[in-house]
N, C-alpha and C. Protein backbone atom coordinates (compact mmCIF):
# COMPACT_ATOMS: atom_id res chain seq x y z
N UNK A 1 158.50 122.86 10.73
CA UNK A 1 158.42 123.06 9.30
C UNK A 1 158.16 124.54 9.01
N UNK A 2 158.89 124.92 8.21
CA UNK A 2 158.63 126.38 7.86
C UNK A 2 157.40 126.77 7.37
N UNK A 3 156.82 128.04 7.46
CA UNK A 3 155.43 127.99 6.58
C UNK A 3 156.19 128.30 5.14
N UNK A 4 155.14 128.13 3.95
CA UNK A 4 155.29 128.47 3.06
C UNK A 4 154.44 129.81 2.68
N UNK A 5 155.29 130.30 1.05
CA UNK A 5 154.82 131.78 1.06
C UNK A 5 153.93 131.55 -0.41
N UNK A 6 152.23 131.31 0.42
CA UNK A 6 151.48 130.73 -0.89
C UNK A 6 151.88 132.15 -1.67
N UNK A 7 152.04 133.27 -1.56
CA UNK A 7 151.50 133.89 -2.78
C UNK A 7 152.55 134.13 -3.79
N UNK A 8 154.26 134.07 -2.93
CA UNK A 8 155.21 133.50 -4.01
C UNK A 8 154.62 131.99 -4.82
N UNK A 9 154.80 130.76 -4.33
CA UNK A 9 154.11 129.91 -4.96
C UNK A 9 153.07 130.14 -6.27
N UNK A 10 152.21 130.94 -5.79
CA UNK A 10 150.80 130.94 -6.73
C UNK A 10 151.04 132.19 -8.08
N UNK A 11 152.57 132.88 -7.52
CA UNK A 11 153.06 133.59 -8.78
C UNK A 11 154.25 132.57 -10.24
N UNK A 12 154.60 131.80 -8.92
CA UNK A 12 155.58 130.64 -9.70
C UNK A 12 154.98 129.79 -10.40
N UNK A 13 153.44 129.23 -9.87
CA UNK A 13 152.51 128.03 -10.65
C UNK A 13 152.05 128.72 -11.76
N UNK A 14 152.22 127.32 -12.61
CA UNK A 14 151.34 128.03 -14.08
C UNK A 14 149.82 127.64 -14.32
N UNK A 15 149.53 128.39 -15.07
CA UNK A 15 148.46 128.08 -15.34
C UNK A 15 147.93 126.91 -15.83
N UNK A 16 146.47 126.33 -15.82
CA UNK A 16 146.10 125.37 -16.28
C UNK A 16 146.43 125.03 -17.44
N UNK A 17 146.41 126.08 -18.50
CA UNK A 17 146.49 125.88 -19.69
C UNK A 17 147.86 126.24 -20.14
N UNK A 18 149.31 126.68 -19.76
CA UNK A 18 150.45 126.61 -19.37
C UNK A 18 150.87 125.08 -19.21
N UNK A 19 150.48 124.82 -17.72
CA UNK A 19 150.63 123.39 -17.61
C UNK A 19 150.08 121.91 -18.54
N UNK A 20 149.20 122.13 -19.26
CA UNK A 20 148.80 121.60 -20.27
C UNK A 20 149.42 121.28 -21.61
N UNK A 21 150.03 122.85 -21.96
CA UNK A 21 150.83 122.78 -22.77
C UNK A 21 152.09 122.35 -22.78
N UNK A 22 152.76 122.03 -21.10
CA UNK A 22 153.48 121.46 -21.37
C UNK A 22 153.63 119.92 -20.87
N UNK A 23 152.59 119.25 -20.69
CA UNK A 23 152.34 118.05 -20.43
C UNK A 23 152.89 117.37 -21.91
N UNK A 24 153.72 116.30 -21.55
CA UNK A 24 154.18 115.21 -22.73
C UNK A 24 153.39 113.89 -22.40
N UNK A 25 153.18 113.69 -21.43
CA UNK A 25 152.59 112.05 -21.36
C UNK A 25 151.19 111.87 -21.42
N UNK A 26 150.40 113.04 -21.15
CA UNK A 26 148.93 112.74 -21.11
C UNK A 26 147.90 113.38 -21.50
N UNK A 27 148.87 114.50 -22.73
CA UNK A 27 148.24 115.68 -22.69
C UNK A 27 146.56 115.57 -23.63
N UNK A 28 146.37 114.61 -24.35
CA UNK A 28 145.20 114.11 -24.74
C UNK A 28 144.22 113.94 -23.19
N UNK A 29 144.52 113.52 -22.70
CA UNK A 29 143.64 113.25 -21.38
C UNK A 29 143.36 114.84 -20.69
N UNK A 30 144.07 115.22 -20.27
CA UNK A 30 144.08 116.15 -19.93
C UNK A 30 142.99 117.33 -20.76
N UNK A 31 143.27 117.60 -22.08
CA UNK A 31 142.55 118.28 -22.44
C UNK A 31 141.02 117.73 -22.90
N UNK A 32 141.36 115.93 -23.46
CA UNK A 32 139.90 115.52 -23.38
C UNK A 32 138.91 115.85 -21.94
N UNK A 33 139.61 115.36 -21.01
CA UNK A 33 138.45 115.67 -19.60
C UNK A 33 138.35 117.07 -19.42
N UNK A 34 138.91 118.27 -19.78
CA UNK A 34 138.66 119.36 -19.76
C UNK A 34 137.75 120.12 -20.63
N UNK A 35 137.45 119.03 -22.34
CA UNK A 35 136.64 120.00 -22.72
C UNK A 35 135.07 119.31 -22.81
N UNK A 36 134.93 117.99 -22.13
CA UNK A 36 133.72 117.09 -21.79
C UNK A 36 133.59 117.74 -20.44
N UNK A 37 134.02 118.39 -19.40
CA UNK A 37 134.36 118.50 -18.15
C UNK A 37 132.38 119.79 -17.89
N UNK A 38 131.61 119.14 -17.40
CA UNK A 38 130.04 119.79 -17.42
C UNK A 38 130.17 120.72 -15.59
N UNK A 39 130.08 121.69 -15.46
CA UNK A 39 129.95 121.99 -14.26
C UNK A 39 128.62 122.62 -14.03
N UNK A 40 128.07 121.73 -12.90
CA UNK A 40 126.68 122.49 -12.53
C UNK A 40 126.48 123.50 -11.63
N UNK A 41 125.58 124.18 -11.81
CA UNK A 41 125.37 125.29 -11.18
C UNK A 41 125.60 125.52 -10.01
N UNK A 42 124.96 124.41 -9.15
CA UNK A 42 125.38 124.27 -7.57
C UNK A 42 126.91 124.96 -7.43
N UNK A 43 127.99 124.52 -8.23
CA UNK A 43 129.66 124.55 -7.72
C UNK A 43 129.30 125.93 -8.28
N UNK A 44 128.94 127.14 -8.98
CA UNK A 44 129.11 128.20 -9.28
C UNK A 44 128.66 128.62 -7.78
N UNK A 45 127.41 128.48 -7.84
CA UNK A 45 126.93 129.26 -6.87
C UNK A 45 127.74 129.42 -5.45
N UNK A 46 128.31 128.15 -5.18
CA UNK A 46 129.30 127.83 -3.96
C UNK A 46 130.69 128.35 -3.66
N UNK A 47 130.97 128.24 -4.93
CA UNK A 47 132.03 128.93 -4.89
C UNK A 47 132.03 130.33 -5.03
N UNK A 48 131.20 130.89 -5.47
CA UNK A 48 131.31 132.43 -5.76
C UNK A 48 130.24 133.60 -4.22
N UNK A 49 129.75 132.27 -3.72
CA UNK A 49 129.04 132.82 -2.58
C UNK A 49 130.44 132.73 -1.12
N UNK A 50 131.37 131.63 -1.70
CA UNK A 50 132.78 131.99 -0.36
C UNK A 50 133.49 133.23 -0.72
N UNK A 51 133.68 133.80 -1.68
CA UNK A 51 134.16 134.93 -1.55
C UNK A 51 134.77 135.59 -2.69
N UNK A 52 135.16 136.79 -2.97
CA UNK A 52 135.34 137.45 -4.12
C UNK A 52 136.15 137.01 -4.67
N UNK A 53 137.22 136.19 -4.03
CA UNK A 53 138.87 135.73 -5.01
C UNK A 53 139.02 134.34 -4.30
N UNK A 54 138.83 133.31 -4.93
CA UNK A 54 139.16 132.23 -4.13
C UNK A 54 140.36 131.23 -5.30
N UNK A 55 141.27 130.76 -4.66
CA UNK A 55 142.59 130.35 -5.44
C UNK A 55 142.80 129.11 -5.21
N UNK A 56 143.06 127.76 -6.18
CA UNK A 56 143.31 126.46 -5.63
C UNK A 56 144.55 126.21 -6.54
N UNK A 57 145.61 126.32 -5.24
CA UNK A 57 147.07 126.25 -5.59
C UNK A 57 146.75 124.75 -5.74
N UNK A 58 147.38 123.71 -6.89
CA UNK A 58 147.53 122.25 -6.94
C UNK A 58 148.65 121.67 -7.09
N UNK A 59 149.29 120.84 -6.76
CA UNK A 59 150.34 120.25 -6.89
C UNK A 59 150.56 118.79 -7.59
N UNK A 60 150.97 118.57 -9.03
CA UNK A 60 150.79 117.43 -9.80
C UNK A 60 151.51 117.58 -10.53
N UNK A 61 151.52 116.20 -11.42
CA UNK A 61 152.52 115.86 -12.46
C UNK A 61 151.28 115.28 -13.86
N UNK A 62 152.26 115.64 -14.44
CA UNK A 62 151.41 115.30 -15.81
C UNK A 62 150.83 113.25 -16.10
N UNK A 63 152.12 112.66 -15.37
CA UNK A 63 151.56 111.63 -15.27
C UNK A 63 150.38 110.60 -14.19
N UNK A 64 149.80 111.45 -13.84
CA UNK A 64 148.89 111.00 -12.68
C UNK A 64 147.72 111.34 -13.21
N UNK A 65 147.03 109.64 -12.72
CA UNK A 65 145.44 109.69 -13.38
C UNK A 65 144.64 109.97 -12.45
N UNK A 66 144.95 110.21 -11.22
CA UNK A 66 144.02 110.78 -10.27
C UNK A 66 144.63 112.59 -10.56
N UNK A 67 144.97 112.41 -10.70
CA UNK A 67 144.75 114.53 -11.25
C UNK A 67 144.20 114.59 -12.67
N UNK A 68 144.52 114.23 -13.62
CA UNK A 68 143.92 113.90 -15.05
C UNK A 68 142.37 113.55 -14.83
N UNK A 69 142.16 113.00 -13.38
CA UNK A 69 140.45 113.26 -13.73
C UNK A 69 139.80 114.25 -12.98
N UNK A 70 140.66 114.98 -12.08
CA UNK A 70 139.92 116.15 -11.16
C UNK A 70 140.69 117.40 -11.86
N UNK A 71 141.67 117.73 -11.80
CA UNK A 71 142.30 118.68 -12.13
C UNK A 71 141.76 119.32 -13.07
N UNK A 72 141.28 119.12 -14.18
CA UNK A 72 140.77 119.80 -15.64
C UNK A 72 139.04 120.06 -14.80
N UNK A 73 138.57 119.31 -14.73
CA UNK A 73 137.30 119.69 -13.80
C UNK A 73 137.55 121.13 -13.00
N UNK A 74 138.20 120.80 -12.37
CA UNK A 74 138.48 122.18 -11.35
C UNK A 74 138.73 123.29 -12.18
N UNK A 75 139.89 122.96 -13.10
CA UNK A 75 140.22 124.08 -14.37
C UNK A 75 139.54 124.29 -14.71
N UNK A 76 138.63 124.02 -15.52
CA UNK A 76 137.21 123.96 -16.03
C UNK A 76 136.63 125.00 -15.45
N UNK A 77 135.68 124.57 -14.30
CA UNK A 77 135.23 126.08 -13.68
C UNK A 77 135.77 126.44 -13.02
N UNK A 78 137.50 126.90 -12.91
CA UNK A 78 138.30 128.35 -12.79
C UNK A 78 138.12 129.26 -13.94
N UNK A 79 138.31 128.64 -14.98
CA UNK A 79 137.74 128.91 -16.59
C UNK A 79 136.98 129.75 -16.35
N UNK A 80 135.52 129.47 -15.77
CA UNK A 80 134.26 129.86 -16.32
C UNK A 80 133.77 131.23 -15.40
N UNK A 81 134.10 130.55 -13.88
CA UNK A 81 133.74 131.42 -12.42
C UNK A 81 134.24 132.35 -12.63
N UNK A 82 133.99 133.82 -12.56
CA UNK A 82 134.70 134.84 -12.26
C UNK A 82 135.48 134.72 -10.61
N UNK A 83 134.99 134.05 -10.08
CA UNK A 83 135.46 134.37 -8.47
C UNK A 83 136.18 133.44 -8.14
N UNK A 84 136.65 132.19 -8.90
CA UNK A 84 138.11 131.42 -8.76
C UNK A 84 139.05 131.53 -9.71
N UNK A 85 140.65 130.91 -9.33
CA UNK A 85 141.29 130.35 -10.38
C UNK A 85 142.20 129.23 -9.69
N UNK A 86 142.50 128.74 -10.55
CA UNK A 86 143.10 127.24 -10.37
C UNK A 86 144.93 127.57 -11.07
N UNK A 87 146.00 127.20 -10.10
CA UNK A 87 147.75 127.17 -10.95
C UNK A 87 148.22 125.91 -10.30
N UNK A 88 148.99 125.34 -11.20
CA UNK A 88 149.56 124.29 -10.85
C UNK A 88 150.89 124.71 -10.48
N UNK A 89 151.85 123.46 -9.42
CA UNK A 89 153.17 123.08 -9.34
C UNK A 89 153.12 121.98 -10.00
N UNK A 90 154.50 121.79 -10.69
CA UNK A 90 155.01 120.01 -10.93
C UNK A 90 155.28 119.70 -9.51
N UNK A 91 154.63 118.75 -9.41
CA UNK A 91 155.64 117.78 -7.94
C UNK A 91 156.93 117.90 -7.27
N UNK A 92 157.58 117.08 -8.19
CA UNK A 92 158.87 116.81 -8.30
C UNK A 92 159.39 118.36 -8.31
N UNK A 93 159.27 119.29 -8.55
CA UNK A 93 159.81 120.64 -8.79
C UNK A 93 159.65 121.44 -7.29
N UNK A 94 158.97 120.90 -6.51
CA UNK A 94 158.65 121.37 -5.50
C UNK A 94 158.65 120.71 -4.22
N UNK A 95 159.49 119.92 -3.87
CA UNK A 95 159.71 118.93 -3.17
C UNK A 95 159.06 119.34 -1.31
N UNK A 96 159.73 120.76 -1.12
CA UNK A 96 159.30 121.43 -0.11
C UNK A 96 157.80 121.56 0.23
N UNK A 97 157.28 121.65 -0.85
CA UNK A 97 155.89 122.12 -0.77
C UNK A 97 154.77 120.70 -0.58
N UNK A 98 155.38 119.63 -0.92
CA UNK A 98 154.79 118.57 -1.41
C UNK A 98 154.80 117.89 -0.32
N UNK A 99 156.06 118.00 0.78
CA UNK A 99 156.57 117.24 1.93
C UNK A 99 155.43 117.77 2.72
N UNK A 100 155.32 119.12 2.92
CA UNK A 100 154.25 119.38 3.51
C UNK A 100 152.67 118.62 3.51
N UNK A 101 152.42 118.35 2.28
CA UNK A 101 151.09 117.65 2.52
C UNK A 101 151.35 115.81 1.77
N UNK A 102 151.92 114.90 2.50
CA UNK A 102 152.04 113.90 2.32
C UNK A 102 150.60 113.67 2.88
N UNK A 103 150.84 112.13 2.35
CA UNK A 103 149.43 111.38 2.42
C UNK A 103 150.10 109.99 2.76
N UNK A 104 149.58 109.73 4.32
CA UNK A 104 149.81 108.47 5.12
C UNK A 104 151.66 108.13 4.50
N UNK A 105 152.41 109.33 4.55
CA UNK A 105 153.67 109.22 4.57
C UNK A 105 154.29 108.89 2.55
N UNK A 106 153.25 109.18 2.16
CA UNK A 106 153.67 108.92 0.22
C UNK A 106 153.41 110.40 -0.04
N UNK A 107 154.33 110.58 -1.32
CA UNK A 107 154.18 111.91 -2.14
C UNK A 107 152.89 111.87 -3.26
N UNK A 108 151.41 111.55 -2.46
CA UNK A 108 149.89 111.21 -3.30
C UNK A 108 149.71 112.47 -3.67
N UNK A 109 149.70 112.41 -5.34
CA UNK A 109 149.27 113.84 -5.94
C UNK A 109 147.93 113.11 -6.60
N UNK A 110 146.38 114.45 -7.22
CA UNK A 110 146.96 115.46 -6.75
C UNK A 110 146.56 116.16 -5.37
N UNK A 111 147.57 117.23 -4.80
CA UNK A 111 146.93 117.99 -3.65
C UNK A 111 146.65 119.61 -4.03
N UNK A 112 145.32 119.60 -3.68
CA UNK A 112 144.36 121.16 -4.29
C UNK A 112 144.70 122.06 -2.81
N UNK A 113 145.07 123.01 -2.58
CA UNK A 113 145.40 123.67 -1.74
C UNK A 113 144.60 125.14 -1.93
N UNK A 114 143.89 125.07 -0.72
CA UNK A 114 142.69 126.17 -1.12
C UNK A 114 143.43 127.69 -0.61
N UNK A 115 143.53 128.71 -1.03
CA UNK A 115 143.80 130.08 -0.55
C UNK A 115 142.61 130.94 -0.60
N UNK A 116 142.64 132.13 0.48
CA UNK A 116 141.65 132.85 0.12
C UNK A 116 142.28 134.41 -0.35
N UNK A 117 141.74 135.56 -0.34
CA UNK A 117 141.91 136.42 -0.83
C UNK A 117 143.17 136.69 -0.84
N UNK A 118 143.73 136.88 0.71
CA UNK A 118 145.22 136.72 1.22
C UNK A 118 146.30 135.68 1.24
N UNK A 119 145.77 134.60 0.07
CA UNK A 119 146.67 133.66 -0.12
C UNK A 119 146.44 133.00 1.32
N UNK A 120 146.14 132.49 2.36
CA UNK A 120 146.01 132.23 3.41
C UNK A 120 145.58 130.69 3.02
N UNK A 121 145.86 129.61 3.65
CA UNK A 121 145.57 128.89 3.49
C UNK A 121 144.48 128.24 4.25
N UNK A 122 143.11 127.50 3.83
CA UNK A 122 141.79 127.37 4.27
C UNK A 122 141.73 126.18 4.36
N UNK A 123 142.67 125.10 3.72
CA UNK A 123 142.57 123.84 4.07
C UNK A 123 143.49 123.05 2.61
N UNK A 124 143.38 121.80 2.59
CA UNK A 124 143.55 120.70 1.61
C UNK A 124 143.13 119.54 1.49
N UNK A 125 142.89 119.86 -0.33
CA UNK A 125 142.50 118.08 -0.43
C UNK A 125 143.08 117.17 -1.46
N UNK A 126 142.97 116.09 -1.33
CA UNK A 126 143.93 114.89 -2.17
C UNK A 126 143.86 113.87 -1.15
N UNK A 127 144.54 112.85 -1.93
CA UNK A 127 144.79 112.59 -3.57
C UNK A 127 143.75 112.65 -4.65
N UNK A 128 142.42 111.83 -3.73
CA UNK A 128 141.42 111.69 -4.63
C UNK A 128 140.21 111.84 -3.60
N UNK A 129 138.69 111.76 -4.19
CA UNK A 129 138.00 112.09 -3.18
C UNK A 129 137.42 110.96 -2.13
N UNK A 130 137.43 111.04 -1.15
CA UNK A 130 137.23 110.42 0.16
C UNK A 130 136.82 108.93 0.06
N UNK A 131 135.45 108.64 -0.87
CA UNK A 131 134.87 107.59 -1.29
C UNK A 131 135.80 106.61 -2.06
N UNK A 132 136.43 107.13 -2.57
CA UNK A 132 137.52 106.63 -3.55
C UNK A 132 139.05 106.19 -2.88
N UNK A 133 138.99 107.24 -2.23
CA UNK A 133 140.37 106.91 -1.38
C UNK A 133 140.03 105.60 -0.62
N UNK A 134 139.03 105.51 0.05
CA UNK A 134 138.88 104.78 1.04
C UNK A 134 138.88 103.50 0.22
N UNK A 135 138.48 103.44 -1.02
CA UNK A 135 137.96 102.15 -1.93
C UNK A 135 139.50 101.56 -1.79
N UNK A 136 140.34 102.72 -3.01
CA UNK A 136 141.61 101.94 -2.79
C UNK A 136 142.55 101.64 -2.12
N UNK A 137 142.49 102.62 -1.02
CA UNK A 137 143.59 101.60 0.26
C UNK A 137 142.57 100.68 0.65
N UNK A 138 141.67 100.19 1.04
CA UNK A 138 140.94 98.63 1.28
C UNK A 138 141.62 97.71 0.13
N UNK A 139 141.52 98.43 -0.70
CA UNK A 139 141.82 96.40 -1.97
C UNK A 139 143.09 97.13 -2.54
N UNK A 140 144.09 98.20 -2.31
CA UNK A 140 145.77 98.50 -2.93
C UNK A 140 146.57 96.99 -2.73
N UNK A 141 146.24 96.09 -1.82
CA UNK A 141 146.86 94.97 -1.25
C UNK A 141 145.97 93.36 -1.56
N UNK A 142 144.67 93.85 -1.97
CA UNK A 142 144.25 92.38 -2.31
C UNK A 142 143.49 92.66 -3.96
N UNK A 143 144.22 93.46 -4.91
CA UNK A 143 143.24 93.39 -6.16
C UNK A 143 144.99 93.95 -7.08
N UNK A 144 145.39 93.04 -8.12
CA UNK A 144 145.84 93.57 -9.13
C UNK A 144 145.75 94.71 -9.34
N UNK A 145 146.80 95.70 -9.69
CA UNK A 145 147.24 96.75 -10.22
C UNK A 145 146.01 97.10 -11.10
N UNK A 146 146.37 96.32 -12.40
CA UNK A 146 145.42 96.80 -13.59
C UNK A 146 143.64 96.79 -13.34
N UNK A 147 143.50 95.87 -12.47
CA UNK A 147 141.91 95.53 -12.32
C UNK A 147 141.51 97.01 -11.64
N UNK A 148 142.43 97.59 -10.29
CA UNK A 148 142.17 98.52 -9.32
C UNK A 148 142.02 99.79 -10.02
N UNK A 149 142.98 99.40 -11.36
CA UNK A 149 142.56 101.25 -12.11
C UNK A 149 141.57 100.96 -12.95
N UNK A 150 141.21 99.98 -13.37
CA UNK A 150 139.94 100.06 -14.04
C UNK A 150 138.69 100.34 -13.34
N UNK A 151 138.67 99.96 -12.19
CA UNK A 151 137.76 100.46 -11.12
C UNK A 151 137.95 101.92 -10.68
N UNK A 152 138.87 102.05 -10.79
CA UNK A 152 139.47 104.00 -10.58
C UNK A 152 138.71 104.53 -11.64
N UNK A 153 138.93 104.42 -13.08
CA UNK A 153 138.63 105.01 -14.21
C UNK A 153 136.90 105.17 -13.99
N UNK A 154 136.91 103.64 -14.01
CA UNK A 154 135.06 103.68 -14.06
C UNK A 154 134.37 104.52 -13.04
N UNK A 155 134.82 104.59 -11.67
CA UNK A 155 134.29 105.44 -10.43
C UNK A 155 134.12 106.87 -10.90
N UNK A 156 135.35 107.03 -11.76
CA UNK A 156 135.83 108.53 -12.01
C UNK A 156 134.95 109.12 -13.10
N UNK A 157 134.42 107.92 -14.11
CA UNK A 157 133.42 108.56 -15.58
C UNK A 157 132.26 108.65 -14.50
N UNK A 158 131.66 107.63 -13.81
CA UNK A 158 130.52 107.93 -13.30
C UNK A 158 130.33 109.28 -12.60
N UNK A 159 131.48 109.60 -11.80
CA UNK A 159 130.72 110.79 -10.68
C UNK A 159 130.68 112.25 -11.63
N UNK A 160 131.44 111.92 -12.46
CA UNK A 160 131.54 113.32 -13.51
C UNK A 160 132.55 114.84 -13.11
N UNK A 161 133.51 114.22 -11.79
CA UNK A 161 133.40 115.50 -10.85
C UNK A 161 132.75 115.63 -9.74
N UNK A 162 131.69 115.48 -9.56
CA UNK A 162 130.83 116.14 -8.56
C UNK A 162 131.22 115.97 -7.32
N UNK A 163 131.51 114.95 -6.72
CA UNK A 163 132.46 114.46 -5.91
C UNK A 163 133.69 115.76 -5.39
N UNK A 164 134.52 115.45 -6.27
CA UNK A 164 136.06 116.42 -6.03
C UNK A 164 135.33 117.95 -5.93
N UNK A 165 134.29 118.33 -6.95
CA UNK A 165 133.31 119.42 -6.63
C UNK A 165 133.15 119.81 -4.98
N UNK A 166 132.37 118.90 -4.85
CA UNK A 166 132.10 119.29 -3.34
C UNK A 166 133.15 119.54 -2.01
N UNK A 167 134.20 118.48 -2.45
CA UNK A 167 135.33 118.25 -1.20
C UNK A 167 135.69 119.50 -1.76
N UNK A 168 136.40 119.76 -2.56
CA UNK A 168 137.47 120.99 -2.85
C UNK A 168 136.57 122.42 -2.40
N UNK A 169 135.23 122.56 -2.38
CA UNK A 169 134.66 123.61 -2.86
C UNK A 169 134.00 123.83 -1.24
N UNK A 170 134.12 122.90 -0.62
CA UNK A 170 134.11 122.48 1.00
C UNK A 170 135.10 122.90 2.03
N UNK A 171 135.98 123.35 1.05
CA UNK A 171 137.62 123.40 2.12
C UNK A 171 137.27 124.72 2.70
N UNK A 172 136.33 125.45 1.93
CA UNK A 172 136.28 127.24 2.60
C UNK A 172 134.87 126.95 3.58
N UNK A 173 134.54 125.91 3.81
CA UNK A 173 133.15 125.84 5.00
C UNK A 173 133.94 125.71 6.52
N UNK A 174 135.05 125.47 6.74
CA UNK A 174 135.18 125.55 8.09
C UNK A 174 136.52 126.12 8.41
């Protein structure tokens, strides 16, 4: 597989609020969890103690409710941090980039792709965070569709973030 050239990429991704604007299917969601979206101090401090420029290339589509609840979070404090920022790809627009980080062989968005100063890549995470993932491949095969996202949704108001906080903000610890 070829490498890719994050820092072409991270000139091609748009911005959070770019990508927002041009969301048609969810764009209420999107900006609701972004402006309820609380970041605590801990993720400042963490992130701005890995290093002077830290970049989380993401890869998503406007219709996905597992990015609609992390993605604006993350945006959120790219927003705020002086020492991150957050650009999106559409999916589908990027097929190359996406093949690269499949999940157990599916195109599972979203995927946060950490860079550091040099665009270098430090790791990845997706679809969703660990606790969660694990929930729904156990019952994807023994729980209704609709019941399984209501359990998605509810997991997702409770943790507030903090969760995707830590994994994403984790990718520069090793």
């Amino acid at each position: 597989m070829a490498d890719l050239d994050f820092k072409q990429l991270w000139n091609d991704a748009l911005s959070y609020d770019q990508y927002v604007e041009e969301s048609q299917k969810n764009c209420a969601m999107w900006t609701g969890k972004y402006r309820t979206a609380r970041i605590p101090d801990w993720a400042y401090e963490k992130a701005c103690a890995t290093g002077p420029d830290i970049s989380f290339l993401v890869i998503a589509e406007d219709w996905c409710g597992d990015a609609t609840n992390t993605i604006p979070v993350l945006a959120r404090m790219g927003h705020e941090a002086e020492c991150m920022e957050v650009r999106i790809l559409r999916r589908d627009e990027h097929p190359e980039v996406m093949d690269r980080y499949l999940t157990n062989g599916s195109r599972s968005i979203p995927i946060v792709i950490a860079l550091d100063s040099n665009f270098e890549e430090k790791g990845h995470w997706g679809p969703r965070p660990t606790e969660l993932q694990a929930w729904v491949m156990e019952h994807k095969d023994t729980m209704e569709t609709d019941e399984r996202y209501k359990h998605v949704r509810t997991w997702y108001a409770r943790d507030k973030g903090e969760t995707t906080l830590r994994e994403v903000l984790g990718l520069f610890e090793g």
